[in-house]
C-alpha atoms as a PDB file:
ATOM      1  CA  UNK A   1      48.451  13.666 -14.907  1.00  0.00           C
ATOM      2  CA  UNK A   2      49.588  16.843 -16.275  1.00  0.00           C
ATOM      3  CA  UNK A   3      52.291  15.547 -18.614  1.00  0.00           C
ATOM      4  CA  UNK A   4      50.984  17.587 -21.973  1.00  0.00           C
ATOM      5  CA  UNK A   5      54.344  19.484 -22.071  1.00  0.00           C
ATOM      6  CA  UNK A   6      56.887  17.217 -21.904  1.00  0.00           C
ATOM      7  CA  UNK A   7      57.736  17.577 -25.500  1.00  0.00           C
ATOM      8  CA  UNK A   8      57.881  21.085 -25.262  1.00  0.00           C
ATOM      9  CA  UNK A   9      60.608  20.174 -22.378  1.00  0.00           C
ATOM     10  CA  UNK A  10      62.892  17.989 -24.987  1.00  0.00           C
ATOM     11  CA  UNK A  11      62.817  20.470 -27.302  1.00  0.00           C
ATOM     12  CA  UNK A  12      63.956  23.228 -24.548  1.00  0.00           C
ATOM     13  CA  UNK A  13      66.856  20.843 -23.410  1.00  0.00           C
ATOM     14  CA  UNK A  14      68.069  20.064 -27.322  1.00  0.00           C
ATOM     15  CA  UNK A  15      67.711  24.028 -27.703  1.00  0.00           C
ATOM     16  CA  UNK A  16      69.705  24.889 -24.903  1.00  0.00           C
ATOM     17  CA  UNK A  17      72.394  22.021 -24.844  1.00  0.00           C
ATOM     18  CA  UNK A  18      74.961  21.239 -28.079  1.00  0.00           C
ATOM     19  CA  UNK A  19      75.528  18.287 -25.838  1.00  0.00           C
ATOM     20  CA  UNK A  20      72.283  16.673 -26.413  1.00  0.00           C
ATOM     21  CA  UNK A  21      71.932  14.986 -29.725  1.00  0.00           C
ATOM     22  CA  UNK A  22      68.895  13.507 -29.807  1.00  0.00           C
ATOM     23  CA  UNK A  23      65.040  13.768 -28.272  1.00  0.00           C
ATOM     24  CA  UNK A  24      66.036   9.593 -27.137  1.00  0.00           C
ATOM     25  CA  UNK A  25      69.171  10.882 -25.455  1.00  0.00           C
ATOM     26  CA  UNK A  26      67.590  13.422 -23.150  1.00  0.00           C
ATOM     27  CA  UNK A  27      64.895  10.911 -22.173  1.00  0.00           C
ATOM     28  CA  UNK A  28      67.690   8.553 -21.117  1.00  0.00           C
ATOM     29  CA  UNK A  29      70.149  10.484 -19.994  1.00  0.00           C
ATOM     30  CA  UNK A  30      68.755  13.931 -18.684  1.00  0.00           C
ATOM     31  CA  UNK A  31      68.776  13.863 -15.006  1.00  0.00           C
ATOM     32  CA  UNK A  32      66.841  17.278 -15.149  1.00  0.00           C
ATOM     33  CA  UNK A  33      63.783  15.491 -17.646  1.00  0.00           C
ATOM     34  CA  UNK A  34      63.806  12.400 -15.123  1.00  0.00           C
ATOM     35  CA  UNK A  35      63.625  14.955 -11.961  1.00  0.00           C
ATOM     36  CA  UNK A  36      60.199  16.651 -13.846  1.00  0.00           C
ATOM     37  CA  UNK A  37      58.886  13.822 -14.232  1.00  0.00           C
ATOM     38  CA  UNK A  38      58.414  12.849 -10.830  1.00  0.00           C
ATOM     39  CA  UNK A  39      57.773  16.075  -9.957  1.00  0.00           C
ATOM     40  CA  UNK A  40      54.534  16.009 -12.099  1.00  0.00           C
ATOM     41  CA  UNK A  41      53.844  12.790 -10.081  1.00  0.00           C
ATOM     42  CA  UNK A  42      54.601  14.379  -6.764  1.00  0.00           C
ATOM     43  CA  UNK A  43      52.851  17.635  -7.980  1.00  0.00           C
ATOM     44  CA  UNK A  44      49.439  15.657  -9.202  1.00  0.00           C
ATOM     45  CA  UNK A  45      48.999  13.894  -6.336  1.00  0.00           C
ATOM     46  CA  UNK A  46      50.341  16.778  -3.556  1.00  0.00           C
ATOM     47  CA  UNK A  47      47.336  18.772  -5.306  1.00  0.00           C
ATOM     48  CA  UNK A  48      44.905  15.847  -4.686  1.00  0.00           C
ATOM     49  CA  UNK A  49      45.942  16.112  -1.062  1.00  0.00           C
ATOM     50  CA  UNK A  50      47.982  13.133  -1.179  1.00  0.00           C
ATOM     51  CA  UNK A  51      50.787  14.672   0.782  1.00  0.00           C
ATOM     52  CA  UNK A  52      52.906  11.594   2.647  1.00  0.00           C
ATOM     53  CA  UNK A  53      52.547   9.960  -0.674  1.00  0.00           C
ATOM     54  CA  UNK A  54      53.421  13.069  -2.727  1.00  0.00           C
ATOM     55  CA  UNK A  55      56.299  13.313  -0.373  1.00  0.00           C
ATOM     56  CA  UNK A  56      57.660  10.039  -1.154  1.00  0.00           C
ATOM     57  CA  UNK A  57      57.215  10.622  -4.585  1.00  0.00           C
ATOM     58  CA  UNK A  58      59.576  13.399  -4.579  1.00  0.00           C
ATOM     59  CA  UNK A  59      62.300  11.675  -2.439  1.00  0.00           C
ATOM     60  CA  UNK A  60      61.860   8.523  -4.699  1.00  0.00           C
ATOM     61  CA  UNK A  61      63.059  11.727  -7.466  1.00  0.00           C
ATOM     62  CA  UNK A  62      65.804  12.749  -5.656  1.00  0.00           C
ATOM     63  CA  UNK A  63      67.255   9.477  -5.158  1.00  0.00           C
ATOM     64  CA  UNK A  64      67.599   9.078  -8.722  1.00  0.00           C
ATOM     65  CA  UNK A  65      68.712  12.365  -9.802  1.00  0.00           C
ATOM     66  CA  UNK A  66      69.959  14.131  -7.210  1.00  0.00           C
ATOM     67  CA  UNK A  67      67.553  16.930  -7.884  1.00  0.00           C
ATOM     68  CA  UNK A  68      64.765  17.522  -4.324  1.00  0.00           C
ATOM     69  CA  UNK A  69      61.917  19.817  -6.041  1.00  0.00           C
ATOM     70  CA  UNK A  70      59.088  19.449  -3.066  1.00  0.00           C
ATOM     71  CA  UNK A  71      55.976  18.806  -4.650  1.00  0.00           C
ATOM     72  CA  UNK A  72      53.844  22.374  -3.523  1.00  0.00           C
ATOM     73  CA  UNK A  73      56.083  24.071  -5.863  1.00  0.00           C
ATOM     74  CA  UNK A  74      54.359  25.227  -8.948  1.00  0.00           C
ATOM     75  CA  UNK A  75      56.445  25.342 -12.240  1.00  0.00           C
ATOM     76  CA  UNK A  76      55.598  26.596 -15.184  1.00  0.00           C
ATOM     77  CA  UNK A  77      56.662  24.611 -18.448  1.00  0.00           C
ATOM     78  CA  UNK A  78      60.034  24.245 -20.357  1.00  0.00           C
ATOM     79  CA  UNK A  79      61.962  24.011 -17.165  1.00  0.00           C
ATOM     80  CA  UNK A  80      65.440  23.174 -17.726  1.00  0.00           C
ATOM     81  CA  UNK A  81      67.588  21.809 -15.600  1.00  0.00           C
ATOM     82  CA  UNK A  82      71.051  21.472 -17.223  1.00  0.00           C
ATOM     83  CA  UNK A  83      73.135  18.843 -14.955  1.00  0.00           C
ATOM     84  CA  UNK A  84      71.202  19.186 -11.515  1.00  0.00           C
ATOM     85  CA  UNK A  85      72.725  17.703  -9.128  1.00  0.00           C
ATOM     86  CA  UNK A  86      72.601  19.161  -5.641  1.00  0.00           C
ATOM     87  CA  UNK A  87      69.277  21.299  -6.964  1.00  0.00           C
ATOM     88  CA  UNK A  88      66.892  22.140  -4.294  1.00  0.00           C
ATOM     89  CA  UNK A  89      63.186  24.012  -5.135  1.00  0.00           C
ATOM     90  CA  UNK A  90      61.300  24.888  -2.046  1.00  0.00           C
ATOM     91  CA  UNK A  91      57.756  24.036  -1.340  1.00  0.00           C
ATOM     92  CA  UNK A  92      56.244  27.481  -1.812  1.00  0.00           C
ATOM     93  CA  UNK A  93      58.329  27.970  -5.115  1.00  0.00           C
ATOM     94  CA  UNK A  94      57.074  29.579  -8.222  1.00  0.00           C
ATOM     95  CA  UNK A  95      58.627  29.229 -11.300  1.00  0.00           C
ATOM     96  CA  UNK A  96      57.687  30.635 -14.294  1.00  0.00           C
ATOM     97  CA  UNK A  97      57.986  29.748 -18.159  1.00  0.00           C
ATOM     98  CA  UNK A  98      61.443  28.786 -20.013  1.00  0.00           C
ATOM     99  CA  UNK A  99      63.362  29.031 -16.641  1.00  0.00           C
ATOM    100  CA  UNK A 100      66.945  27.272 -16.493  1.00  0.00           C
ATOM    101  CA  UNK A 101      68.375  26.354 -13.860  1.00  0.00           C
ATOM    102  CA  UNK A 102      72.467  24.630 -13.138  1.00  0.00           C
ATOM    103  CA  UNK A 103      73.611  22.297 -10.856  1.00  0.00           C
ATOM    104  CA  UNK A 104      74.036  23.666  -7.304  1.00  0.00           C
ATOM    105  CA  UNK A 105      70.876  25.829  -7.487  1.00  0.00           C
ATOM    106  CA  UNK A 106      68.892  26.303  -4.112  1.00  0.00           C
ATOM    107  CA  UNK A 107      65.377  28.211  -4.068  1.00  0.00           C
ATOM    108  CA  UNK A 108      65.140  28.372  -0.041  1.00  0.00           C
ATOM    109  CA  UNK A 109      63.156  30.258   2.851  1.00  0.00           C
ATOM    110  CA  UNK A 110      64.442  32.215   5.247  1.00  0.00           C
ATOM    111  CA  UNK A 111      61.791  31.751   8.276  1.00  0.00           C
ATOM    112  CA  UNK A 112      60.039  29.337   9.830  1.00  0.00           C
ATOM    113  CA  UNK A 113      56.296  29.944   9.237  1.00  0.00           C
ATOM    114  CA  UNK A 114      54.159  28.158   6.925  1.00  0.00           C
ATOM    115  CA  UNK A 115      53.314  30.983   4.507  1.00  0.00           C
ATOM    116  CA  UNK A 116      54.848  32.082   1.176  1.00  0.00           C
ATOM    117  CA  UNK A 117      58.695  31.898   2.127  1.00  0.00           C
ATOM    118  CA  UNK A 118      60.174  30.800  -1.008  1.00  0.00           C
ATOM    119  CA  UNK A 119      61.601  33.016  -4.078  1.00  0.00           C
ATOM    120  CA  UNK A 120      59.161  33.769  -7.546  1.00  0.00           C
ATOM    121  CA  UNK A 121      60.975  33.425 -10.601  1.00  0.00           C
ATOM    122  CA  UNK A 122      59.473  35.139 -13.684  1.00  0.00           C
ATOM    123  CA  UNK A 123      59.762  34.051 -17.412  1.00  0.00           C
ATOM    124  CA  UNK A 124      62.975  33.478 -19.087  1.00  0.00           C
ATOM    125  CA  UNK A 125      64.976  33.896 -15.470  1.00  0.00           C
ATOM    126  CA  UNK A 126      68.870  32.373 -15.537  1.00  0.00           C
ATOM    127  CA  UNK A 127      70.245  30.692 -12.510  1.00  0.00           C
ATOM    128  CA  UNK A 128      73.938  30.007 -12.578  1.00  0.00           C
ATOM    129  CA  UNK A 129      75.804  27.252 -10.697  1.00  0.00           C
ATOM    130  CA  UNK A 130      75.592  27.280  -7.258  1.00  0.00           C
ATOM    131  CA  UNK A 131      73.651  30.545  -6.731  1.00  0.00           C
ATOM    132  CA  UNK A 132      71.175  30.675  -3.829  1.00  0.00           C
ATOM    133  CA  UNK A 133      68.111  33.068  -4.028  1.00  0.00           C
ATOM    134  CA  UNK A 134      66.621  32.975  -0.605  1.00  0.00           C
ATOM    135  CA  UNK A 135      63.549  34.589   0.525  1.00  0.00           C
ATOM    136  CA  UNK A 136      59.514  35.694  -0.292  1.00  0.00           C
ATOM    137  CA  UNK A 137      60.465  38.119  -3.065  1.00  0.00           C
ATOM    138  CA  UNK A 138      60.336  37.629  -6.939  1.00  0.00           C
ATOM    139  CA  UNK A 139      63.403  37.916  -9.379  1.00  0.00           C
ATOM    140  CA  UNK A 140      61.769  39.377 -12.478  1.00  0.00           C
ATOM    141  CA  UNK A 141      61.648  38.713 -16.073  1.00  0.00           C
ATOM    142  CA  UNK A 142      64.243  37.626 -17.771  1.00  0.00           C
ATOM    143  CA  UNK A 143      67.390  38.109 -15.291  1.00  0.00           C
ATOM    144  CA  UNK A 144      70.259  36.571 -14.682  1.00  0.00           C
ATOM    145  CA  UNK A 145      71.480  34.855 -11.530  1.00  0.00           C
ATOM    146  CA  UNK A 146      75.579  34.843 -11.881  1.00  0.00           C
ATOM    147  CA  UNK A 147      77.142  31.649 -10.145  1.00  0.00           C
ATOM    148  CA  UNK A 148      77.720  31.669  -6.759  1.00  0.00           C
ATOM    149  CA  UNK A 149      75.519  34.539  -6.091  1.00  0.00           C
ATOM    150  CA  UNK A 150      73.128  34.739  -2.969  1.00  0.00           C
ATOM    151  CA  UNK A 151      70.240  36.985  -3.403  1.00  0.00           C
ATOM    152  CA  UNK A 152      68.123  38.062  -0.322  1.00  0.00           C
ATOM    153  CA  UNK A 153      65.984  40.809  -1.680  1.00  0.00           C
ATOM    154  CA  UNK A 154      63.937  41.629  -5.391  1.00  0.00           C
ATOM    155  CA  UNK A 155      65.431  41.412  -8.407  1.00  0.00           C
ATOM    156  CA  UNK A 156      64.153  43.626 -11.361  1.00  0.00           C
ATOM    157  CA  UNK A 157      63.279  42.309 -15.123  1.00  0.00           C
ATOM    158  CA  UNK A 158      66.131  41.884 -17.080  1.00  0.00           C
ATOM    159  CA  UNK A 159      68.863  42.403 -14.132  1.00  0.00           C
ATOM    160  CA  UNK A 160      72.416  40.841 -14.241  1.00  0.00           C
ATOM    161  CA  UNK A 161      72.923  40.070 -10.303  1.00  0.00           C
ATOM    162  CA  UNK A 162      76.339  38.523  -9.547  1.00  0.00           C
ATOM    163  CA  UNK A 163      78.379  38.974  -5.828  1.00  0.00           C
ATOM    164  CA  UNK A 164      77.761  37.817  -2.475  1.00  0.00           C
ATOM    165  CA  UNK A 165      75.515  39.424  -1.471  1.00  0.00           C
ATOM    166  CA  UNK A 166      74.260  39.627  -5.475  1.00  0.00           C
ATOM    167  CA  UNK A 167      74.117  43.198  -6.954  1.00  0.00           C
ATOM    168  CA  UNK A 168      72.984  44.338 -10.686  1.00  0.00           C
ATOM    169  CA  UNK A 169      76.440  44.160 -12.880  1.00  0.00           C
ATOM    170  CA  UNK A 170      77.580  47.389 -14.335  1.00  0.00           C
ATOM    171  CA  UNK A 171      75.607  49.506 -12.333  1.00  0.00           C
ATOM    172  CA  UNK A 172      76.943  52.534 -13.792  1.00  0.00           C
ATOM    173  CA  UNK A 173      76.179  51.784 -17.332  1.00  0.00           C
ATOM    174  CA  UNK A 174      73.581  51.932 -19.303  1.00  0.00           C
ATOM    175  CA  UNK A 175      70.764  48.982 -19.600  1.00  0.00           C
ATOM    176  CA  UNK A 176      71.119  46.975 -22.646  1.00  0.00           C
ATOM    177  CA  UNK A 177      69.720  44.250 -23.777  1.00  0.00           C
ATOM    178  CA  UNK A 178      69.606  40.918 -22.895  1.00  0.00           C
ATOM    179  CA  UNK A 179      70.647  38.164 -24.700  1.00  0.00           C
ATOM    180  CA  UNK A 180      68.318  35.700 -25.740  1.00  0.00           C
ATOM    181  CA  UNK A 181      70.048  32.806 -23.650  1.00  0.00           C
ATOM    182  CA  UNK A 182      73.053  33.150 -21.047  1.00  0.00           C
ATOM    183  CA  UNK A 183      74.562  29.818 -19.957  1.00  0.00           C
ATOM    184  CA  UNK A 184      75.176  29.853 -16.589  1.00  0.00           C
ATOM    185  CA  UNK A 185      73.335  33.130 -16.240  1.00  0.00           C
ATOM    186  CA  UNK A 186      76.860  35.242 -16.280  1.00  0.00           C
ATOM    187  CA  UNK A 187      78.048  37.443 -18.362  1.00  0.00           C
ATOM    188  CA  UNK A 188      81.943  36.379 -19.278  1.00  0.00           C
ATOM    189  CA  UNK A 189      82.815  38.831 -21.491  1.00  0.00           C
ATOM    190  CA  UNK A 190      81.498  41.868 -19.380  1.00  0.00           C
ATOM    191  CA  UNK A 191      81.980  40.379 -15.979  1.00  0.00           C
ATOM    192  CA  UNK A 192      84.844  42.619 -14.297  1.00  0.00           C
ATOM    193  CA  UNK A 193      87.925  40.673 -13.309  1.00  0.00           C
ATOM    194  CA  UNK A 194      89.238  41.868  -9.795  1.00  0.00           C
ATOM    195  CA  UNK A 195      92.940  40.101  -9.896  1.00  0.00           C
ATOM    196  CA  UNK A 196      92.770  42.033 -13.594  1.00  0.00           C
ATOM    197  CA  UNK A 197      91.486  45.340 -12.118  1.00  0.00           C
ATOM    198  CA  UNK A 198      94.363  45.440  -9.356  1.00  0.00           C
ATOM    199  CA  UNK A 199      96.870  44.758 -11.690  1.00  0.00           C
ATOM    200  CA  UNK A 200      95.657  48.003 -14.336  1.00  0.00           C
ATOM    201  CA  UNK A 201      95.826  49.857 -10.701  1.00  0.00           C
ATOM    202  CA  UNK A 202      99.414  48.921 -10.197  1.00  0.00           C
ATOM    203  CA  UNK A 203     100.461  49.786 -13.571  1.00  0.00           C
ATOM    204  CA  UNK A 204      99.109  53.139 -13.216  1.00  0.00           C
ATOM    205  CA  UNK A 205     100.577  54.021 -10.275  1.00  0.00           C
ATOM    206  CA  UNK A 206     103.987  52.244 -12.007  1.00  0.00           C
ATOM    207  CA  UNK A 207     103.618  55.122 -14.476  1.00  0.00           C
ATOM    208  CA  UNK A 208     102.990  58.150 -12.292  1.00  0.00           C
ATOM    209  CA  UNK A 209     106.391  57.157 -10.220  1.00  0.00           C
ATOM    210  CA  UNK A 210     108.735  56.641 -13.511  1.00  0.00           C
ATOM    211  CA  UNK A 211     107.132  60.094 -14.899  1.00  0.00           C
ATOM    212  CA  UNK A 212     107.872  61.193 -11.293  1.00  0.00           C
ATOM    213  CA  UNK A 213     111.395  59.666 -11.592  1.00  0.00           C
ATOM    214  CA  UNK A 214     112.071  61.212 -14.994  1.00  0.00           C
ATOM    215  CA  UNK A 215     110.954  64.934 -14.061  1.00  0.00           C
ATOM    216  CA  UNK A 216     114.151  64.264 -10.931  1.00  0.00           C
ATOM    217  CA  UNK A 217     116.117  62.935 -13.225  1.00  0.00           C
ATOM    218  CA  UNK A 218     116.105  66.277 -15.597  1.00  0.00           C
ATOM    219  CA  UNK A 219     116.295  68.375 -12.722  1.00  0.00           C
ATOM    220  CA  UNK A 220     118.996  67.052 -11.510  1.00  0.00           C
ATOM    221  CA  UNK A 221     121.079  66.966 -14.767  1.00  0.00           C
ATOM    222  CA  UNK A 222     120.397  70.587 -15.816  1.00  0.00           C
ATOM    223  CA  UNK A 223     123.812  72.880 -15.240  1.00  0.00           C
ATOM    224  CA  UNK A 224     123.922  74.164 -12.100  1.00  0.00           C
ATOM    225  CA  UNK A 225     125.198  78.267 -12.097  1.00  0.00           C
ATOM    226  CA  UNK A 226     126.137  79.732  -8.965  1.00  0.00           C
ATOM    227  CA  UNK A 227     124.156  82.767  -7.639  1.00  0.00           C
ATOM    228  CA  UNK A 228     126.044  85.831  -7.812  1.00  0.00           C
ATOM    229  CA  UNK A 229     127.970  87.306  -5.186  1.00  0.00           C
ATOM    230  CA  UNK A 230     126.952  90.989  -4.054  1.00  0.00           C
ATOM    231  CA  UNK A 231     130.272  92.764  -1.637  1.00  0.00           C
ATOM    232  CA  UNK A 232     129.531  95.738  -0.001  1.00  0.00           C
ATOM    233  CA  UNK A 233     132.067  97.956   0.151  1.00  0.00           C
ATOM    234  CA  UNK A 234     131.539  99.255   3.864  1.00  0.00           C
ATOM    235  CA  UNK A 235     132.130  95.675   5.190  1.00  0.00           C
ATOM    236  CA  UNK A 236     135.346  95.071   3.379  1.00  0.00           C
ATOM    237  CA  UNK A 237     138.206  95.605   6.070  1.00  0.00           C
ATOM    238  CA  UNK A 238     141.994  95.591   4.432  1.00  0.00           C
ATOM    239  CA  UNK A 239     145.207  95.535   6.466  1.00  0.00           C
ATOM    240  CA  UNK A 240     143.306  95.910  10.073  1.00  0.00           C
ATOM    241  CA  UNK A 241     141.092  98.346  11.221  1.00  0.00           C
END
């Protein structure tokens, strides 16, 4: 069996994790390393055309850790799965290198037929808590999946995609870089707040009334001078006609 890289898949998790402390820890305790390795089980023997047993090598691996990876997926190495539960990877699945994925993740189809109907995630891709990416189409290099998101369609290198449905963050604004690692795939610090953005609204239009009020308020207190009074001399009538 293809278990050469399980090192490589400690390492990522005491990398990635200030939780884990030690390489015995995450062998013990690491739901995600315990779902890989029955994946490689499932994997080796779904490729051998072993499929019933392949199958129940995968369920026996979701029973334990709460994490269903069917065993025609094909991942790459350094997978990590931070927490896991509720995790589901389709069967036609690709994964590439130094993926992470959080609890709540699902990698699902969106028909029926037997083809390619599962996402393809590139190197270095982020996929927050609870995000679904659902459908044939690959999320590229290095982007980030925000929690919660659902993503139906392509997803280009280096992307932030947050929103239901998920759309690129900050749109408007020049690419930059991405960092090297983003837990939970979303951006914190940049991510607009909505409750905050309707409250700067309502202060602004606070401050156009009272400059409003104000401009009244002077108007009104300037001294008022009567417009003069013209008499013409024709009209004025005195003691009767």
């Amino acid at each position: 069996m293809a278990f050469n890289n399980l090192r490589d898949e400690i390492d990522t998790v005491l990398k990635h994790d200030p939780a884990a402390r030690s390489a015995l820890e995450v062998v013990l305790c690491y739901p995600g390393f315990h779902a890989m390795l029955f994946y490689r089980a499932a994997h080796w023997l779904w490729e051998r055309g072993w499929l019933v047993l392949g199958r129940f090598c995968s369920q026996l691996g979701r029973f334990m850790t709460g994490i269903e990876i069917h065993p025609g997926a094909r991942i790459g190495r350094r997978l990590f799965i931070d927490h896991g539960m509720g995790v589901v990877i389709g069967e036609t699945t690709e994964i590439g290198d130094d993926v992470t994925l959080y609890q709540g993740v699902t990698l699902g189809g969106t028909s029926l037929h037997r083809g390619k109907r599962h996402p393809t995630l590139a190197d270095g891709v982020i996929v927050g808590a609870g995000a679904k990416v659902l459908g044939s189409f690959t999320v590229g290099k290095g982007a980030r999946i925000g929690a919660n998101a659902v993503v139906l369609s392509e997803v280009p290198a280096g992307a932030t995609m947050v929103g239901i449905p998920a759309r690129p963050l900050g749109e408007d604004r020049p690419p930059q870089k991405a960092p090297e690692f983003l837990p939970y795939g979303t951006p914190c610090e940049d991510l607009p707040d909505p409750v905050a953005r309707a409250l700067s609204g309502l202060m602004d239009e606070v401050r156009a009334l009272q400059g409003r009020i104000e401009q009244l308020e002077r108007e009104t207190a300037a001294p008022h001078t009567p417009a003069p009074v013209t008499i013409d001399a024709e009209q004025v009538v005195v003691g009767g006609r």
